[in-house]
Protein backbone atom coordinates (compact mmCIF):
# COMPACT_ATOMS: atom_id res chain seq x y z
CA UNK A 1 16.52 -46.89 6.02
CA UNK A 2 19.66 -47.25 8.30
CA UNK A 3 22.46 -48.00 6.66
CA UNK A 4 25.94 -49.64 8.08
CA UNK A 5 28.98 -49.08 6.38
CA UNK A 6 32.27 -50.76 7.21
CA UNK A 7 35.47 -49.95 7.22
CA UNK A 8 37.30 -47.29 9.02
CA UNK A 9 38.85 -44.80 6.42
CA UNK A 10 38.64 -41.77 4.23
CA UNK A 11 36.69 -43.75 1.79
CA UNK A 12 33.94 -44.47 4.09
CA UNK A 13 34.02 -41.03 5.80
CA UNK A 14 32.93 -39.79 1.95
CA UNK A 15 30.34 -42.53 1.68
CA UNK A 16 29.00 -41.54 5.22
CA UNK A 17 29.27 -37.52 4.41
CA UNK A 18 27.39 -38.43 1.04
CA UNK A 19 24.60 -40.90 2.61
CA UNK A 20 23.66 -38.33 5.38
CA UNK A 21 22.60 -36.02 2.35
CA UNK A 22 20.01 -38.80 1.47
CA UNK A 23 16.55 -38.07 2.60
CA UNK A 24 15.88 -41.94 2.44
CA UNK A 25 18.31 -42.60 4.95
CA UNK A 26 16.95 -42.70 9.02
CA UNK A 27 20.79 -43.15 10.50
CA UNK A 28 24.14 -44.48 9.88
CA UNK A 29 26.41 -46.33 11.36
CA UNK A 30 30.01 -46.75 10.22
CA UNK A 31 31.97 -50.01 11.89
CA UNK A 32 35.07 -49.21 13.18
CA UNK A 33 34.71 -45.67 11.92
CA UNK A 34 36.97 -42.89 12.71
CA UNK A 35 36.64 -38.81 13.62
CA UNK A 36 35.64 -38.08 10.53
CA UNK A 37 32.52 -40.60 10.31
CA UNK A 38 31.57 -40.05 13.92
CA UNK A 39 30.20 -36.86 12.21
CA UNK A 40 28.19 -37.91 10.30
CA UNK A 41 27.00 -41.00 12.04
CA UNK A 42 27.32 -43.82 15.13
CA UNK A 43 30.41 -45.30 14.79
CA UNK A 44 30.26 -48.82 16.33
CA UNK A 45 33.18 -50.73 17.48
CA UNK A 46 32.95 -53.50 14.63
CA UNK A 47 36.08 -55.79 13.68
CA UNK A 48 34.98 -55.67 9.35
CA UNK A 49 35.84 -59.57 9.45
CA UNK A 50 34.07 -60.60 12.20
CA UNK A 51 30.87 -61.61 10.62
CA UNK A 52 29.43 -62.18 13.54
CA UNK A 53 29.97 -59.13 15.30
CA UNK A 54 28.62 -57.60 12.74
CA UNK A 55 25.40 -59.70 12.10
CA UNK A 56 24.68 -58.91 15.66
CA UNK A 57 24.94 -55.16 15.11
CA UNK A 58 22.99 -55.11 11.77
CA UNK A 59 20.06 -56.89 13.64
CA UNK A 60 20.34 -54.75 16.81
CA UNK A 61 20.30 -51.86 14.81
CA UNK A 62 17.29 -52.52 12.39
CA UNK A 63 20.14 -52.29 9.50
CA UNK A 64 18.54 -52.15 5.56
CA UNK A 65 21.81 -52.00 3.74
CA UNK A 66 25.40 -53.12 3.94
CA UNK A 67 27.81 -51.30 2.17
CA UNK A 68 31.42 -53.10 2.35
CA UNK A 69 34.78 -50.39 1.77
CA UNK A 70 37.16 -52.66 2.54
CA UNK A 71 38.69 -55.34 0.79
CA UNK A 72 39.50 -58.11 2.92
CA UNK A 73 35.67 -58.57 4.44
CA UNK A 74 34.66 -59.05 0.43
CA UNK A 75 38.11 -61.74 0.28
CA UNK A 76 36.79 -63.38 3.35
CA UNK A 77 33.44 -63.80 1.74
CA UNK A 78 30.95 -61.15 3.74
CA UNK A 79 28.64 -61.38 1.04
CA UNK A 80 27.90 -64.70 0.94
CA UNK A 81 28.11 -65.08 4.59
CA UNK A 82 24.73 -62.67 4.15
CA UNK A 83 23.07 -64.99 1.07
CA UNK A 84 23.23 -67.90 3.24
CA UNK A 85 21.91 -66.60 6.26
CA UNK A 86 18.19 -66.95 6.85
CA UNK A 87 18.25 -62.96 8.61
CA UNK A 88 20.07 -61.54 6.80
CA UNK A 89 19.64 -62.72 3.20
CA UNK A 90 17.23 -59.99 1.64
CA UNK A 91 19.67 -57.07 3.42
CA UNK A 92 21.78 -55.97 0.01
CA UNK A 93 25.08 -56.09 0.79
CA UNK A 94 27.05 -53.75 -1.65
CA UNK A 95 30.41 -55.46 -2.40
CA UNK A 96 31.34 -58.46 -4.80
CA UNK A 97 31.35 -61.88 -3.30
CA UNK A 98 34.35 -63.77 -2.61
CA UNK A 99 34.64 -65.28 -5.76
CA UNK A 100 34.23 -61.86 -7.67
CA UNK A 101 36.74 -60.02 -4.82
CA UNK A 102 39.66 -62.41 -5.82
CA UNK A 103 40.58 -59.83 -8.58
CA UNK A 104 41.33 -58.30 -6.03
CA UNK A 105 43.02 -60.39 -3.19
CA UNK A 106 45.30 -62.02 -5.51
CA UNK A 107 47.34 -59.67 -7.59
CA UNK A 108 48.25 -63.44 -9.00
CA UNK A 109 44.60 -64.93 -9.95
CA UNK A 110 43.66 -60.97 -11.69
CA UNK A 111 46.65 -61.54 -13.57
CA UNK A 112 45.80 -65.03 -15.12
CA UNK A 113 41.89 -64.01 -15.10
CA UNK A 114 43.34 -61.02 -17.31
CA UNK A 115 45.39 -63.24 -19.69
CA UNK A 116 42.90 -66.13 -20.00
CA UNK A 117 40.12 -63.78 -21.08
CA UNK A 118 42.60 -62.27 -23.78
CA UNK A 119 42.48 -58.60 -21.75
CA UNK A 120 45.58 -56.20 -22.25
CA UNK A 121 48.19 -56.59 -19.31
CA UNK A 122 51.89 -56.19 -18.37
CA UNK A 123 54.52 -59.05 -19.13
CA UNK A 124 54.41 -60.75 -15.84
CA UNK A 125 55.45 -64.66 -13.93
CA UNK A 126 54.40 -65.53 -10.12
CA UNK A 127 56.70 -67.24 -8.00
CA UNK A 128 57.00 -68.45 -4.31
CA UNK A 129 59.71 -69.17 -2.04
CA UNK A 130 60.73 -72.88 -4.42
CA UNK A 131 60.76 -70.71 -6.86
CA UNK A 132 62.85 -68.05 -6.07
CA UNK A 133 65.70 -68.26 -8.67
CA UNK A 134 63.32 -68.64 -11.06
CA UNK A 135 62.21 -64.88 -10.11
CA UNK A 136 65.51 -63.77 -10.30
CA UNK A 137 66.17 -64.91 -13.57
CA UNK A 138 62.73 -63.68 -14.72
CA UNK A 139 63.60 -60.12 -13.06
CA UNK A 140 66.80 -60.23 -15.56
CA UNK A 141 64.57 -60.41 -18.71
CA UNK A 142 63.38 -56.78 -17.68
CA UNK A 143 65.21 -53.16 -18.18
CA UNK A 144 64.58 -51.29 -15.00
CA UNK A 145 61.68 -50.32 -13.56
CA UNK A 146 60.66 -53.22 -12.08
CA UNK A 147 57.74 -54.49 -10.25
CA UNK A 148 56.93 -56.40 -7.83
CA UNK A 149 53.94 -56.84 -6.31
CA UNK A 150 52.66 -58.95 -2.83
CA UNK A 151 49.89 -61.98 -4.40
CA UNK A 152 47.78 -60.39 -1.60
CA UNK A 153 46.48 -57.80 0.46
CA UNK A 154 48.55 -55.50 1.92
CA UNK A 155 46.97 -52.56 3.29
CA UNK A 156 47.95 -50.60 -0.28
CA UNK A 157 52.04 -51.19 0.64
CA UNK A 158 52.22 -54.39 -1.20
CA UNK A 159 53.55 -53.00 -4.78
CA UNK A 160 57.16 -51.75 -5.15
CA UNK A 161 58.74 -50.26 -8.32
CA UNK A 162 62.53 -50.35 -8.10
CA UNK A 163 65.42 -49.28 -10.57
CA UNK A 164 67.98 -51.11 -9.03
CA UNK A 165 68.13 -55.00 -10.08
CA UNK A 166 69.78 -55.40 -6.72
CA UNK A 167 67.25 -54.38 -4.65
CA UNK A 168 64.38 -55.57 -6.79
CA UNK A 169 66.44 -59.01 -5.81
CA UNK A 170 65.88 -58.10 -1.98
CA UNK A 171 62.62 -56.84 -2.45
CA UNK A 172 61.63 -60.09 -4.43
CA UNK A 173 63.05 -62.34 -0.93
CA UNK A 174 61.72 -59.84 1.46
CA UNK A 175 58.59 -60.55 0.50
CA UNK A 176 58.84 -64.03 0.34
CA UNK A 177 60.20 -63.66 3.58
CA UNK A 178 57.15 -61.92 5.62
CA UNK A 179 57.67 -58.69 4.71
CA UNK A 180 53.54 -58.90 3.81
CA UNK A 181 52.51 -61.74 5.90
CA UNK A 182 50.98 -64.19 3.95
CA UNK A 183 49.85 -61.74 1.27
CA UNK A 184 53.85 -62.22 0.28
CA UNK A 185 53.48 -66.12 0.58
CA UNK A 186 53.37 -65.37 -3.59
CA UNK A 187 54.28 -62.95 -5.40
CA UNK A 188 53.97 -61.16 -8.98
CA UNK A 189 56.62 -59.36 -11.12
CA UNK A 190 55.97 -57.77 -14.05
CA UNK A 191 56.88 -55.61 -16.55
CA UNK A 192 56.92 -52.11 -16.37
CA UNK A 193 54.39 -50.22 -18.27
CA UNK A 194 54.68 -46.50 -18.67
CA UNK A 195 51.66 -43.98 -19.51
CA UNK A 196 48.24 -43.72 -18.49
């Protein structure tokens, strides 16, 4: 089976250095890749959200499985972009679909799935630029540390833990500012929690 995996970091290199071991697998190909995963297969110059880039490349390349290490493909809905297309439908694609990935796009949606369903979480309040005040009043009702977190996806920078009330303040308006993009257009503050 040949087997494309996208994404371009360390995570994938392991994937890639792990598949190879596989005698089930014919060849891999990693999309963007990097050094590392040009070792152990063809990296192909593949943008992970352009869908059709890369339902070009899985046909081209006689592809059996998808597996998805990024996040933002899953946000943007790569999976079901595979269920509804008549090609590419009975290719697995390993990754939630966009409905399952929001737990993990929006720091603000895992947060409400995780209090509606009754599931142990930290103190927390979203706000957005209207409500901005709001945050800093809510940041108040904390001792230090606090956090603050981008709604979305920010290449792993998006959560900040701060001592200083102060800058928590300027963090809290940074982000609402761009700091993130529109992964800051929201964002989450909770409470400190310390321990495993």
């Amino acid at each position: 089976m040949n087997i494309l995996i996208l994404g371009s970091g360390g995570r994938e290199h392991a994937l890639a250095w792990k598949l190879r071991q596989s005698k089930k697998v014919t060849k891999i190909y990693i999309g963007p890749g990097n050094a590392g995963t040009s070792l152990t297969g063809t990296n192909l110059p593949l943008d992970p959200e352009n869908f059709q880039d890369i339902r070009k490349a899985v046909i081209d390349n006689n592809i059996g499985m998808v597996i998805v290490g990024p996040e933002a493909p899953l946000v943007a809905g790569i999976t079901d972009f595979f269920r509804n297309d008549d090609l590419l439908k009975n290719i697995p694609v390993i990754g939630p679909d966009r409905s399952a990935a929001r737990l993990e796009g929006s720091k603000d949606f895992a947060k409400d799935f995780l209090t509606r369903h009754k599931i142990p979480t930290a103190a927390y309040r979203s706000f957005d630029s209207a409500t901005v005040n709001e945050a800093f009043d809510f940041l108040s009702s904390f001792k230090p540390p606090y956090v603050i977190k981008a709604d979305g996806l920010a290449a792993g920078k998006g959560v900040v833990i701060l001592n200083d009330i102060e800058d928590a303040e300027r963090e809290v308006r940074a982000m609402l500012d761009g700091k993130f993009g529109s992964a800051g257009n929201k964002v989450v503050i909770e409470q400190y929690l310390n321990g495993i």
